[in-house]
C-alpha atoms as a PDB file:
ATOM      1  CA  UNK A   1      -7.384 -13.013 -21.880  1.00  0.00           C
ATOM      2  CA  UNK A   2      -6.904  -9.585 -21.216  1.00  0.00           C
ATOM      3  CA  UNK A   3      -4.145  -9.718 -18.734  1.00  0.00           C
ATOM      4  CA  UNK A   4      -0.164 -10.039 -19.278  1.00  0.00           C
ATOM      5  CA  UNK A   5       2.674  -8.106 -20.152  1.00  0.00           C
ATOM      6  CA  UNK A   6       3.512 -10.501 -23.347  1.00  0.00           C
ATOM      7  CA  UNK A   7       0.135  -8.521 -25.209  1.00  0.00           C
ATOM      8  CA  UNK A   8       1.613  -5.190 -25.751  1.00  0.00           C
ATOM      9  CA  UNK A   9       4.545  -3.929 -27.127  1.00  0.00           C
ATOM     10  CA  UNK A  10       6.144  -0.751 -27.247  1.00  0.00           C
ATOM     11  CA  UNK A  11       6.641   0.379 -30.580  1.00  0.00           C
ATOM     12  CA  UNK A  12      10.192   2.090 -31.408  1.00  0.00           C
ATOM     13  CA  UNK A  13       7.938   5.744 -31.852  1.00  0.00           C
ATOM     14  CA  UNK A  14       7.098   5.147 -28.316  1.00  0.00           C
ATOM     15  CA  UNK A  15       3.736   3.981 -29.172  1.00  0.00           C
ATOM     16  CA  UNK A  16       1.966   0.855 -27.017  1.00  0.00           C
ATOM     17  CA  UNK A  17       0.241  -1.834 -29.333  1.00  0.00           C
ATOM     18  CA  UNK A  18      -1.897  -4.159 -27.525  1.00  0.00           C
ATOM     19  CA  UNK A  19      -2.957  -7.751 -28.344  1.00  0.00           C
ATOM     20  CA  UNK A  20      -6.910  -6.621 -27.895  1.00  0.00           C
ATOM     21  CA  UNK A  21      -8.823  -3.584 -27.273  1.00  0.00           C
ATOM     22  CA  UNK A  22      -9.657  -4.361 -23.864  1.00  0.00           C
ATOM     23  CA  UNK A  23      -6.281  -4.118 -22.746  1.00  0.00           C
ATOM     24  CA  UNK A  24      -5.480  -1.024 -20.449  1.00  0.00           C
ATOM     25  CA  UNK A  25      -2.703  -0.183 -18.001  1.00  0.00           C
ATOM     26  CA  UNK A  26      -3.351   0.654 -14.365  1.00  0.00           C
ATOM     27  CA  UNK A  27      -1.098   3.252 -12.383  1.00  0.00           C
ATOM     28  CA  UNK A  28      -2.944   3.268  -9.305  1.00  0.00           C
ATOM     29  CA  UNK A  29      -0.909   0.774  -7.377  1.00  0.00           C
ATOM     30  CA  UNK A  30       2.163   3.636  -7.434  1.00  0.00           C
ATOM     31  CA  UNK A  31       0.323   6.990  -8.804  1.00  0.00           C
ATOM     32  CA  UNK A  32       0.113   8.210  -5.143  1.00  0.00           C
ATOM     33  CA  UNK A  33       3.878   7.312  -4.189  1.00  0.00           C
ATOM     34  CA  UNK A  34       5.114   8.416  -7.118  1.00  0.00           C
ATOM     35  CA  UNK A  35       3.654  11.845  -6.494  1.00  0.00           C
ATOM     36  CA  UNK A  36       4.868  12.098  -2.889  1.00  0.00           C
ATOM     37  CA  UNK A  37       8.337  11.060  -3.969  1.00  0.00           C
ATOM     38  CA  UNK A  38       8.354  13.789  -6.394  1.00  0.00           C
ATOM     39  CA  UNK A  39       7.331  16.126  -3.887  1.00  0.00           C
ATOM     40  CA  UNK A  40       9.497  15.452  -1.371  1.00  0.00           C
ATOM     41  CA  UNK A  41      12.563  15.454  -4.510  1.00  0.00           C
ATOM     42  CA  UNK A  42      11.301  19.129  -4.721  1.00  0.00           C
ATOM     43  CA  UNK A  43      11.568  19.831  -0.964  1.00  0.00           C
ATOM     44  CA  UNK A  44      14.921  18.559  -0.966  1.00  0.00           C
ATOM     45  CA  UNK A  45      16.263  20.461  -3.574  1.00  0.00           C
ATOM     46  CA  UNK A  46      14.843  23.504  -2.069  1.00  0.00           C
ATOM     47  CA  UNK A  47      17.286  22.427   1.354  1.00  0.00           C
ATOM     48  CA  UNK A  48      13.901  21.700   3.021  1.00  0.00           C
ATOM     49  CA  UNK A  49      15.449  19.261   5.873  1.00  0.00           C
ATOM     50  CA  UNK A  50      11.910  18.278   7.957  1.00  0.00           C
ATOM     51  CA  UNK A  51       8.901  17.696   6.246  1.00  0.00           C
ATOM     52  CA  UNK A  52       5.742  15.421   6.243  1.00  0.00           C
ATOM     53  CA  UNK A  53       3.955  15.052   3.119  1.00  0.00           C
ATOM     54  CA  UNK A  54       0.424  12.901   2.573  1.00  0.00           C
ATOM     55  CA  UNK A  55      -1.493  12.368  -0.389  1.00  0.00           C
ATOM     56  CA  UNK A  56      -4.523   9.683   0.209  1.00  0.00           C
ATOM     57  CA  UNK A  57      -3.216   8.253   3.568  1.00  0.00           C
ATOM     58  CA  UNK A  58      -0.141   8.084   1.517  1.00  0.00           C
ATOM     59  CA  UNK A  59       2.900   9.565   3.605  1.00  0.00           C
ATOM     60  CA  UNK A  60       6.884  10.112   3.281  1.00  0.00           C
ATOM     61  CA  UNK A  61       8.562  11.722   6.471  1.00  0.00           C
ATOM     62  CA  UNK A  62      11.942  13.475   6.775  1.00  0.00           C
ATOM     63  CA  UNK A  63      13.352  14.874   9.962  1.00  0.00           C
ATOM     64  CA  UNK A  64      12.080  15.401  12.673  1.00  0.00           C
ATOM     65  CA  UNK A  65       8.762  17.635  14.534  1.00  0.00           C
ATOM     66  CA  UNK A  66      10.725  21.346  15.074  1.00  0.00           C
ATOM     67  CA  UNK A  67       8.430  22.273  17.980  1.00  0.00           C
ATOM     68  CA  UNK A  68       8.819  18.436  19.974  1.00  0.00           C
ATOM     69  CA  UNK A  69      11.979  17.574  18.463  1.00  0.00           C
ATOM     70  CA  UNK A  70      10.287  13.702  17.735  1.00  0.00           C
ATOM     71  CA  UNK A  71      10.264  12.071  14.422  1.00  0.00           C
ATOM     72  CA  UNK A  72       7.013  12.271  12.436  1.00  0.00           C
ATOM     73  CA  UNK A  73       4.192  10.411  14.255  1.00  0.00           C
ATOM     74  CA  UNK A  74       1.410   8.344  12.066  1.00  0.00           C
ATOM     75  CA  UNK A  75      -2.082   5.977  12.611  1.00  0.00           C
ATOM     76  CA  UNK A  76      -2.853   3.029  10.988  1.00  0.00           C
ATOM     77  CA  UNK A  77      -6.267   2.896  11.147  1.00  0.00           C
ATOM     78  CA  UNK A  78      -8.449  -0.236  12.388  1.00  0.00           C
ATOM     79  CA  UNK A  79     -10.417  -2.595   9.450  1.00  0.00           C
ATOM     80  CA  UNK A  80     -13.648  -1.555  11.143  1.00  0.00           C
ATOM     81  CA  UNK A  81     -16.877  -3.519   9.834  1.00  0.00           C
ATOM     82  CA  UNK A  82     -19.463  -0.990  10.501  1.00  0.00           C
ATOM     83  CA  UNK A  83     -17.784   2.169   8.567  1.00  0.00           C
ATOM     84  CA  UNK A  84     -16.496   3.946  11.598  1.00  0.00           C
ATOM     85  CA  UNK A  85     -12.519   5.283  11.789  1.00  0.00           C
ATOM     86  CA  UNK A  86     -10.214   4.801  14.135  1.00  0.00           C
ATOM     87  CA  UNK A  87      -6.545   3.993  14.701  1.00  0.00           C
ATOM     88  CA  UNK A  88      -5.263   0.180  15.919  1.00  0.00           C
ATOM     89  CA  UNK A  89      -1.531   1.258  15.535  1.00  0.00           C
ATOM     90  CA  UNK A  90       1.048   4.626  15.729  1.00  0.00           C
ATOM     91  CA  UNK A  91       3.994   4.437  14.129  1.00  0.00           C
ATOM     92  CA  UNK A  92       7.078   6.960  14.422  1.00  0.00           C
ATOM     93  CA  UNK A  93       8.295   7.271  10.902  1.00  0.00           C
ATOM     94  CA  UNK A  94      11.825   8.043  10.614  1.00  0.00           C
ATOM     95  CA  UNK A  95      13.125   9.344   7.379  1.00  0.00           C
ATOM     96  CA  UNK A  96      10.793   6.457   5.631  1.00  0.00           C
ATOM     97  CA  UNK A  97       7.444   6.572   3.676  1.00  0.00           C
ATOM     98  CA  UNK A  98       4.521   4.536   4.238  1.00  0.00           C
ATOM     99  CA  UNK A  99       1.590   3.416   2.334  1.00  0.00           C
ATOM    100  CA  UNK A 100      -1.186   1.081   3.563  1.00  0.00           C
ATOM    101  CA  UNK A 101      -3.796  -0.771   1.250  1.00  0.00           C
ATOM    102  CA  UNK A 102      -6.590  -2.353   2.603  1.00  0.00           C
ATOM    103  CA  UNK A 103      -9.888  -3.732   1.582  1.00  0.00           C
ATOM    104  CA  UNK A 104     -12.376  -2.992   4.793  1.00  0.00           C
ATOM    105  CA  UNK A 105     -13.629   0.317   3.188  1.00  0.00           C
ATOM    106  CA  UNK A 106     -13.548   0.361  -0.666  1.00  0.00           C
ATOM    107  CA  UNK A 107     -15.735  -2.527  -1.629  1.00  0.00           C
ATOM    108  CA  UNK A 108     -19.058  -3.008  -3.316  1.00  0.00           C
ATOM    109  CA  UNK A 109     -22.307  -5.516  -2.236  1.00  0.00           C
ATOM    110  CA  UNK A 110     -23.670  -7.590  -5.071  1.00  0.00           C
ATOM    111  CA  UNK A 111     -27.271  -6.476  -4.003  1.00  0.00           C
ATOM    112  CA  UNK A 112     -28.984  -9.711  -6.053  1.00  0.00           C
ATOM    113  CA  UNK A 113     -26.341 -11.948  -4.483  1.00  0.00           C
ATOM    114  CA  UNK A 114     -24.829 -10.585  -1.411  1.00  0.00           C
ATOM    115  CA  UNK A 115     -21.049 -11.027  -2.651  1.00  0.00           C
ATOM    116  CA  UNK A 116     -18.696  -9.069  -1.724  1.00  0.00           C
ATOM    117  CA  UNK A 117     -16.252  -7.129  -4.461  1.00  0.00           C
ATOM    118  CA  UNK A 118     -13.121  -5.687  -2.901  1.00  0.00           C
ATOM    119  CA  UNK A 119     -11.382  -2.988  -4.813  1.00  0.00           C
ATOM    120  CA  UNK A 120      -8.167  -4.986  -5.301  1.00  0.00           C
ATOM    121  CA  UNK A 121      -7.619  -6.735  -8.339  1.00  0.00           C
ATOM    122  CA  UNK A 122      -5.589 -10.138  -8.569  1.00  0.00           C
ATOM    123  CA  UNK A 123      -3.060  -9.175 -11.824  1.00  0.00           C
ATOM    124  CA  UNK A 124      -3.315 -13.235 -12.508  1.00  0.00           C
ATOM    125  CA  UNK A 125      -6.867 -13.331 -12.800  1.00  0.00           C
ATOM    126  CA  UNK A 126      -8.309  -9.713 -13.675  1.00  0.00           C
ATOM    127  CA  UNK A 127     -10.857 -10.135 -11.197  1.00  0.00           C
ATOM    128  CA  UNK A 128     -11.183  -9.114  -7.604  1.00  0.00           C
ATOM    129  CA  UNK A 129      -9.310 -10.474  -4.800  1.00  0.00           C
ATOM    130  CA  UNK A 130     -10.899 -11.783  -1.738  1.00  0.00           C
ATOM    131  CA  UNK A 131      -8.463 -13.273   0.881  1.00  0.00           C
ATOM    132  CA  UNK A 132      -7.318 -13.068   4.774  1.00  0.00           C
ATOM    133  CA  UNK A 133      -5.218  -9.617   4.109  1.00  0.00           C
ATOM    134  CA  UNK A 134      -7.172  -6.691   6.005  1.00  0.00           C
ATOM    135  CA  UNK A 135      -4.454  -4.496   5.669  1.00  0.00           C
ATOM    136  CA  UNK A 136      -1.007  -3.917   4.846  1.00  0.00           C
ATOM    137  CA  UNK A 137       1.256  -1.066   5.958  1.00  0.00           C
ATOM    138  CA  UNK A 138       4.600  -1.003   4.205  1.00  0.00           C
ATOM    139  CA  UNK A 139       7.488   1.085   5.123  1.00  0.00           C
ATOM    140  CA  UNK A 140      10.249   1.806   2.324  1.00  0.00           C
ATOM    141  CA  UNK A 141      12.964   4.196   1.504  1.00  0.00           C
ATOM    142  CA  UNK A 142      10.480   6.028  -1.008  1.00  0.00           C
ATOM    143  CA  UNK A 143       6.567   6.054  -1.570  1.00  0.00           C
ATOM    144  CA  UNK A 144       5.970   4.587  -4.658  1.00  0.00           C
ATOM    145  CA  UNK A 145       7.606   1.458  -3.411  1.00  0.00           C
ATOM    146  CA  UNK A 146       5.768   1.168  -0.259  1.00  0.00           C
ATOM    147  CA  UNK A 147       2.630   1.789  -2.451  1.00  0.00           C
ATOM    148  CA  UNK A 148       3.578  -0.688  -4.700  1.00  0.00           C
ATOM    149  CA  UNK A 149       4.365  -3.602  -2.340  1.00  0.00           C
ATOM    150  CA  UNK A 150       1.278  -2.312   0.059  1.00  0.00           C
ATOM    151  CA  UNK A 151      -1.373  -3.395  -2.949  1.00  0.00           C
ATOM    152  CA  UNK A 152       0.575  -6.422  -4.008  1.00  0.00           C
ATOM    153  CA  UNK A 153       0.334  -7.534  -0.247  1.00  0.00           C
ATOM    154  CA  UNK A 154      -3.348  -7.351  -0.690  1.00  0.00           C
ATOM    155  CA  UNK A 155      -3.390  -9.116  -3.645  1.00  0.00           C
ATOM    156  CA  UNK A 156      -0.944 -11.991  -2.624  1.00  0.00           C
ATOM    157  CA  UNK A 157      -2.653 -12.674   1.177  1.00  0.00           C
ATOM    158  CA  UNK A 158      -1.246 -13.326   4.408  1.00  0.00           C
ATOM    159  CA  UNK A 159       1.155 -15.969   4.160  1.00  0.00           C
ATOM    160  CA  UNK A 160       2.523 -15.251   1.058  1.00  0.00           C
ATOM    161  CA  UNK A 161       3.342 -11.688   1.796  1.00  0.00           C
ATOM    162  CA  UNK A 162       5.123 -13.186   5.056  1.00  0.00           C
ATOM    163  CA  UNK A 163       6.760 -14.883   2.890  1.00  0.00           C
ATOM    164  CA  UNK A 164       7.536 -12.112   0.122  1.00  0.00           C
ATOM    165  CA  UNK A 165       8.487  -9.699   2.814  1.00  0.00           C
ATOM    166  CA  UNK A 166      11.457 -11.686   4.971  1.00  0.00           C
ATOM    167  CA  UNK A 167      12.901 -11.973   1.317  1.00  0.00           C
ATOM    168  CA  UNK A 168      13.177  -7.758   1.226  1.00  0.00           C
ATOM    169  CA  UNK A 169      15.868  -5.272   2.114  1.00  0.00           C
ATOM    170  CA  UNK A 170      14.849  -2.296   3.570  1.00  0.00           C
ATOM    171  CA  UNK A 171      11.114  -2.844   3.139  1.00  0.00           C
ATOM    172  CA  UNK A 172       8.993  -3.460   6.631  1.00  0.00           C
ATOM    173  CA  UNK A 173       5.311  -3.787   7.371  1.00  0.00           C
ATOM    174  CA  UNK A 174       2.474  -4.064   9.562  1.00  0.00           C
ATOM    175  CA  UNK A 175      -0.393  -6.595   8.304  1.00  0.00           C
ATOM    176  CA  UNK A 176      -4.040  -7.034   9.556  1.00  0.00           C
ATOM    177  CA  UNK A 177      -5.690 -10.260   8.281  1.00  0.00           C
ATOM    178  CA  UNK A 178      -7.907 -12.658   9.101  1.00  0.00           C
ATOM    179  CA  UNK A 179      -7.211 -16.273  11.164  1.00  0.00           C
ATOM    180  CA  UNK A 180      -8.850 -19.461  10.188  1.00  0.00           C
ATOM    181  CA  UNK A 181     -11.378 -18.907  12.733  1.00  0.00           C
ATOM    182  CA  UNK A 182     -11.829 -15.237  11.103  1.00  0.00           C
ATOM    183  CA  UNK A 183     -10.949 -13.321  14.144  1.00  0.00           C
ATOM    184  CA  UNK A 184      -8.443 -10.266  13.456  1.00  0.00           C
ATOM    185  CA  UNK A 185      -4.208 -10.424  14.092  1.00  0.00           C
ATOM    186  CA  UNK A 186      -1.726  -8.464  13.084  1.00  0.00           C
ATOM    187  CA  UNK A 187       1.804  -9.047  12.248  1.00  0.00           C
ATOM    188  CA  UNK A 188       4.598  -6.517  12.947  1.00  0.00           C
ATOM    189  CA  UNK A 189       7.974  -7.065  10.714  1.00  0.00           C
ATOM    190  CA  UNK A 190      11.165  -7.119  13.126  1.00  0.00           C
ATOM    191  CA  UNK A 191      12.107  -3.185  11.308  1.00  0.00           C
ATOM    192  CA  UNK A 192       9.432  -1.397  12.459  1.00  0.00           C
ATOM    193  CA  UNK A 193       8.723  -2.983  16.032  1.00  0.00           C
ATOM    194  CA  UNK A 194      10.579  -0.721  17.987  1.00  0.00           C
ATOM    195  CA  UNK A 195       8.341   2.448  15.866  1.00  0.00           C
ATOM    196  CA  UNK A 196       5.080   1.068  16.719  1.00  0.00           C
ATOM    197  CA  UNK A 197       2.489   1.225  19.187  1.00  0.00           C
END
């Protein structure tokens, strides 16, 4: 009941009325996107031509390395079980930004139950969403758009995002999920093959 564009309005003094208290708007999806695509705005008004900017895992390349001459070089990391880091994937990223969402590391235990509560929420349902997505690694023209489409392939699943994502210009990922015999694979989009190792 507390989910849906159709309960607030935006008054004409710029002031958001919503249908019940509960109601509250979430930026996260796009707040660390947004912010690297206004930095790298700044950089390029400044006639900055080679620059790579993260914020949270969060990155947007331009140019190339000045001391190896090679576009930007960045790791995906591995949905690891047991905590630990490491990277499954490099990717060359060539005048593109890339976000990756995934649910392997911010989740909480139910410690009366055992249930598991990922971090991202369905928008349908207001609750969390558990499904065969590991991770997904999106690669668009700007940040917040590769932000946005990384946490709405976590919310929508594997096949679904496949599906989503063959639909999309200029937008190419790397997913981790799950199989029906819960073992991990990956899925490379035809864009970004030739990038990634």
């Amino acid at each position: 009941e507390l989910v849906g564009f159709h309960k607030l309005e935006l008054t004409k003094e710029n002031k958001i009325v919503k249908d019940e208290d509960g109601i509250y708007l979430e930026f996260n999806a796009i707040a660390k996107g947004y912010c690297l695509d206004r930095m790298a705005a700044y950089l390029n008004s400044k006639g900055i031509e080679n620059y790579l900017i993260e914020l949270g895992g969060e990155l947007i390349a331009k140019g190339k390395k000045q001391d190896s001459n090679t576009y930007w070089l960045a790791g995906i990391e591995s949905p690891n079980k047991d905590g630990s880091r490491s990277i499954a994937k490099t990717v060359y990223l060539k005048n593109r930004a890339m976000a990756t969402s995934g649910n392997y590391r911010k989740f909480k235990i139910d410690t009366v139950t055992g249930k598991k509560y990922v971090h991202t929420i369905n928008p349908l349902s207001g609750y969390p969403e558990e499904n065969d997505m590991l991770s997904a690694s999106v690669f668009a023209p700007n940040c917040a758009l590769a932000d946005a489409y990384a946490t709405a392939f976590m919310a929508m699943g594997y096949n679904r995002s496949k599906d989503l994502l063959s639909e999309l210009e200029n937008i190419d990922a790397y997913f981790m999920y799950l199989d029906t015999l819960n073992e991990i694979k990956e899925y490379t989009s035809p864009g970004i093959k030739k990038s990634i190792n």
